[in-house]
C-alpha atoms as a PDB file:
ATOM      1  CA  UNK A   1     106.905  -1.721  97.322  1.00  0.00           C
ATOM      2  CA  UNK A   2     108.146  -5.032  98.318  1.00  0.00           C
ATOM      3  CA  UNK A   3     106.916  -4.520 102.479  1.00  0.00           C
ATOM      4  CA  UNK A   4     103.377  -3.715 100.557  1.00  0.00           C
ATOM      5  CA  UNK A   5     102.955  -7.040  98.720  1.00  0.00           C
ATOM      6  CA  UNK A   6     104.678  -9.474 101.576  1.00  0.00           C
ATOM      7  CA  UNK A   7     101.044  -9.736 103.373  1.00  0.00           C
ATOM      8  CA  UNK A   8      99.518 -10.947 100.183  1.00  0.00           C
ATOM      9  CA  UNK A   9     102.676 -13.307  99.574  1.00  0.00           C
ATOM     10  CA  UNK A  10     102.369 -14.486 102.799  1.00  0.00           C
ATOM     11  CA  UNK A  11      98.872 -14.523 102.573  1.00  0.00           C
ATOM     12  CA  UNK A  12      98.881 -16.698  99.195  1.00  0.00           C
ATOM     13  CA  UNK A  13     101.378 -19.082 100.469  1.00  0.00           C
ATOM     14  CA  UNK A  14      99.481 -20.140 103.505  1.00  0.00           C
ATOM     15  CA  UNK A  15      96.135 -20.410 101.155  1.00  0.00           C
ATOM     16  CA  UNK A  16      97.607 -22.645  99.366  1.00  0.00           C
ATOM     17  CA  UNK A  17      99.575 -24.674 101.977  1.00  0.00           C
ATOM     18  CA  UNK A  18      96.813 -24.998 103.998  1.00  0.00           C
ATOM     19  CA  UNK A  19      95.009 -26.377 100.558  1.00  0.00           C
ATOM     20  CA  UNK A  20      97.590 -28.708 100.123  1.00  0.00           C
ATOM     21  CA  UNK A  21      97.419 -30.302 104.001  1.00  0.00           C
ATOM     22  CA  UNK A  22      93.950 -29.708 104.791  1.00  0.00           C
ATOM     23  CA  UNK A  23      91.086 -32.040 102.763  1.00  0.00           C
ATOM     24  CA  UNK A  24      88.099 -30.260 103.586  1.00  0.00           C
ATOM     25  CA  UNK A  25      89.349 -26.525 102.611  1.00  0.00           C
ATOM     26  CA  UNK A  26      90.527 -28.563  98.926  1.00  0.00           C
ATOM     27  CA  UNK A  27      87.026 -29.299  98.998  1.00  0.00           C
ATOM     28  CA  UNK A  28      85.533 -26.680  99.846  1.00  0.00           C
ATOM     29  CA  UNK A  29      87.425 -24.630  96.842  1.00  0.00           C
ATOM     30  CA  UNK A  30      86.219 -27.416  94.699  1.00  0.00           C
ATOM     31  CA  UNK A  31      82.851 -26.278  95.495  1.00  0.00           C
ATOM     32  CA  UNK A  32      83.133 -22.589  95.122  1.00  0.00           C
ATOM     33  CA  UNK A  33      81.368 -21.280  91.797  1.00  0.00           C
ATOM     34  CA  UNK A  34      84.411 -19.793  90.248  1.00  0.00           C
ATOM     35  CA  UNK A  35      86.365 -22.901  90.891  1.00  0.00           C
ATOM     36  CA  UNK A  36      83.369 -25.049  88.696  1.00  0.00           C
ATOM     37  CA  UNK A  37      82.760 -22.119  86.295  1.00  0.00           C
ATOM     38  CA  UNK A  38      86.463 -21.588  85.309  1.00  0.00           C
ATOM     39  CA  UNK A  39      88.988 -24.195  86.669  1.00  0.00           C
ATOM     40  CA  UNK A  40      86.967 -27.672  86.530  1.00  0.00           C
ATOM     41  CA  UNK A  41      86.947 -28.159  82.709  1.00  0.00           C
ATOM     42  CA  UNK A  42      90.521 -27.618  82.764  1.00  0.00           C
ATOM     43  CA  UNK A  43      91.581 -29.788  85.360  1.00  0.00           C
ATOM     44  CA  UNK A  44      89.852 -32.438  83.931  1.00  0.00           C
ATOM     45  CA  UNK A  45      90.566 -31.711  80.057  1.00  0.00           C
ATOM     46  CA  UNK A  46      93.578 -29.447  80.026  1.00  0.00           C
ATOM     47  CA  UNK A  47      91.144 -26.746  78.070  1.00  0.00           C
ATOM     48  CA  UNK A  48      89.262 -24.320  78.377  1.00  0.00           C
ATOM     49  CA  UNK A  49      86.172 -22.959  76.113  1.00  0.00           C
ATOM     50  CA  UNK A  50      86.607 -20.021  74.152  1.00  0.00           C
ATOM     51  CA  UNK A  51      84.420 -17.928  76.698  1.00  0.00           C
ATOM     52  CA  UNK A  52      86.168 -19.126  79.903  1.00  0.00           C
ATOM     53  CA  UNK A  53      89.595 -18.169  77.908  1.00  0.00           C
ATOM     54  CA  UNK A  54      88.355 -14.584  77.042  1.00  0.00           C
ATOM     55  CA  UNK A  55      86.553 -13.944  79.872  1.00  0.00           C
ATOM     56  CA  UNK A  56      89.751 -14.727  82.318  1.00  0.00           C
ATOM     57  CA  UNK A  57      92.472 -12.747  79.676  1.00  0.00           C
ATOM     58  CA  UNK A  58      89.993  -9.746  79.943  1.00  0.00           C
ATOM     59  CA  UNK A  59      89.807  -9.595  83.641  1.00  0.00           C
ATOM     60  CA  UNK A  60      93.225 -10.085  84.248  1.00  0.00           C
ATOM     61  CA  UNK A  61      94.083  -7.361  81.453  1.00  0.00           C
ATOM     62  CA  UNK A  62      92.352  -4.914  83.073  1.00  0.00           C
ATOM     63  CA  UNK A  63      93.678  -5.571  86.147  1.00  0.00           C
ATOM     64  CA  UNK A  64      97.444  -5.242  84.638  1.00  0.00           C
ATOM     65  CA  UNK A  65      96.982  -1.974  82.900  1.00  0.00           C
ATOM     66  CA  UNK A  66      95.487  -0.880  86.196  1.00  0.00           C
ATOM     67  CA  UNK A  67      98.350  -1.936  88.293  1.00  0.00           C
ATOM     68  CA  UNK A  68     100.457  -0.494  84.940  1.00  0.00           C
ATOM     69  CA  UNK A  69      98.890   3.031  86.039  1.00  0.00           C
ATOM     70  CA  UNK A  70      98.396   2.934  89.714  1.00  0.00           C
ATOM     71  CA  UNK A  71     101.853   2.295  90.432  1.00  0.00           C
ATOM     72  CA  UNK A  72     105.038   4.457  89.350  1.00  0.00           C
ATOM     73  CA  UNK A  73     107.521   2.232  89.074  1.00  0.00           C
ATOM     74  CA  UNK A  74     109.881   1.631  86.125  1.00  0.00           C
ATOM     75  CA  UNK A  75     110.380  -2.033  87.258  1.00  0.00           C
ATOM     76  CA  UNK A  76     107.314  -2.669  88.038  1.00  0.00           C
ATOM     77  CA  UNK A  77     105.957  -1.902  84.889  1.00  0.00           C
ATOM     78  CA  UNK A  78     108.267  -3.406  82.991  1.00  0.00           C
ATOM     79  CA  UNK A  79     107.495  -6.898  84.734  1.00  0.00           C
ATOM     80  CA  UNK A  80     104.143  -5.791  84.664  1.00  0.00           C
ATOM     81  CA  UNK A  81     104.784  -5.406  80.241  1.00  0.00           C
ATOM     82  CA  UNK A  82     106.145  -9.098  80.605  1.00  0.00           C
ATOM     83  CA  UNK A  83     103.612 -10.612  82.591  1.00  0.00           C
ATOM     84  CA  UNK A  84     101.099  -9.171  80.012  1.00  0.00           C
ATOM     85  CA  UNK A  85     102.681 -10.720  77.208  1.00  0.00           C
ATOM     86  CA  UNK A  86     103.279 -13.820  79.129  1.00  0.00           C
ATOM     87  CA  UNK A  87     100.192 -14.310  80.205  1.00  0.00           C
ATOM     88  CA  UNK A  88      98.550 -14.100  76.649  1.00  0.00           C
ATOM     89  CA  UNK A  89     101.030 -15.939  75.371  1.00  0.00           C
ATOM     90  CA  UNK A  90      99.771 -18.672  77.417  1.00  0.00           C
ATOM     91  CA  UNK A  91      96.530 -18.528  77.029  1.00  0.00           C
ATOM     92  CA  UNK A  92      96.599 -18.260  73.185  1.00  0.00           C
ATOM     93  CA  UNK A  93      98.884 -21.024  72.358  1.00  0.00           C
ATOM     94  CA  UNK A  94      99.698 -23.167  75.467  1.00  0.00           C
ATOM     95  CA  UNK A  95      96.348 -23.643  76.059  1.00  0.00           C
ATOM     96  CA  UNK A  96      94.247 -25.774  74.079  1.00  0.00           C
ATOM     97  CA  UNK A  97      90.515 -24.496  73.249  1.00  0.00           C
ATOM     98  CA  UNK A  98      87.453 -26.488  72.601  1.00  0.00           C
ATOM     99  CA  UNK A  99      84.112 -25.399  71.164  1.00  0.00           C
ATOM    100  CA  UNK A 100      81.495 -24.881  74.059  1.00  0.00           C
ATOM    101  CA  UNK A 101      78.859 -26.127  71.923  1.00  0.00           C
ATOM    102  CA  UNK A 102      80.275 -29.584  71.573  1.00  0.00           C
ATOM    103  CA  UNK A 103      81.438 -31.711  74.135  1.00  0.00           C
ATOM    104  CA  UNK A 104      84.752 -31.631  76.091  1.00  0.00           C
ATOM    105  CA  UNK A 105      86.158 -34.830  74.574  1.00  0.00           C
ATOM    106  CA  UNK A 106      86.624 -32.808  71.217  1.00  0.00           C
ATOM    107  CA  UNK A 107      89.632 -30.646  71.903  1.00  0.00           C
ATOM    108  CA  UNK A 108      91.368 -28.776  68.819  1.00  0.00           C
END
């Protein structure tokens, strides 16, 4: 299991070094529409609207429980079970929400 998920380690660490060294690739991933449609407002605000928040917990759900049934592992799983919880932990109550309909300035 762990040989299977060093490439895309590997493969996320150098993303993100490279990110961190190289201007233009930073800027490039500033440009990118999921980068403005989900990341921007938080950057800038430390929120997110009430869409962005569901729309990101309900991807990444469904990509846990699929992981949770494509792989047979009892560790696995159980970090999967953590991550789960973690992750909407997170999002619920570390993470502030504003109303889309008003402006960004007026975070709850």
């Amino acid at each position: 299991m762990f040989l299977e998920s060093l490439q895309h380690l590997l493969l996320s660490w150098l993303y993100f070094a490279l990110i961190k060294v190289s201007e233009s690739l930073a800027n490039w991933l500033k440009n990118t529409y999921l980068y403005k449609k989900y990341l921007e407002d938080y950057i800038k605000t430390k929120s997110m609207s009430r869409k962005q928040k569901l729309s990101i917990q309900i991807f990444a759900s469904i990509m846990m429980v699929l992981s949770f049934i494509a792989v047979d592992n009892v560790i696995f799983r159980i970090v999967m079970v953590l991550l789960f919880f973690a992750h909407h932990y997170v999002f619920i109550f570390r993470i502030k929400t504003y109303q889309s309909n008003k402006s960004n300035e007026e975070v709850k």
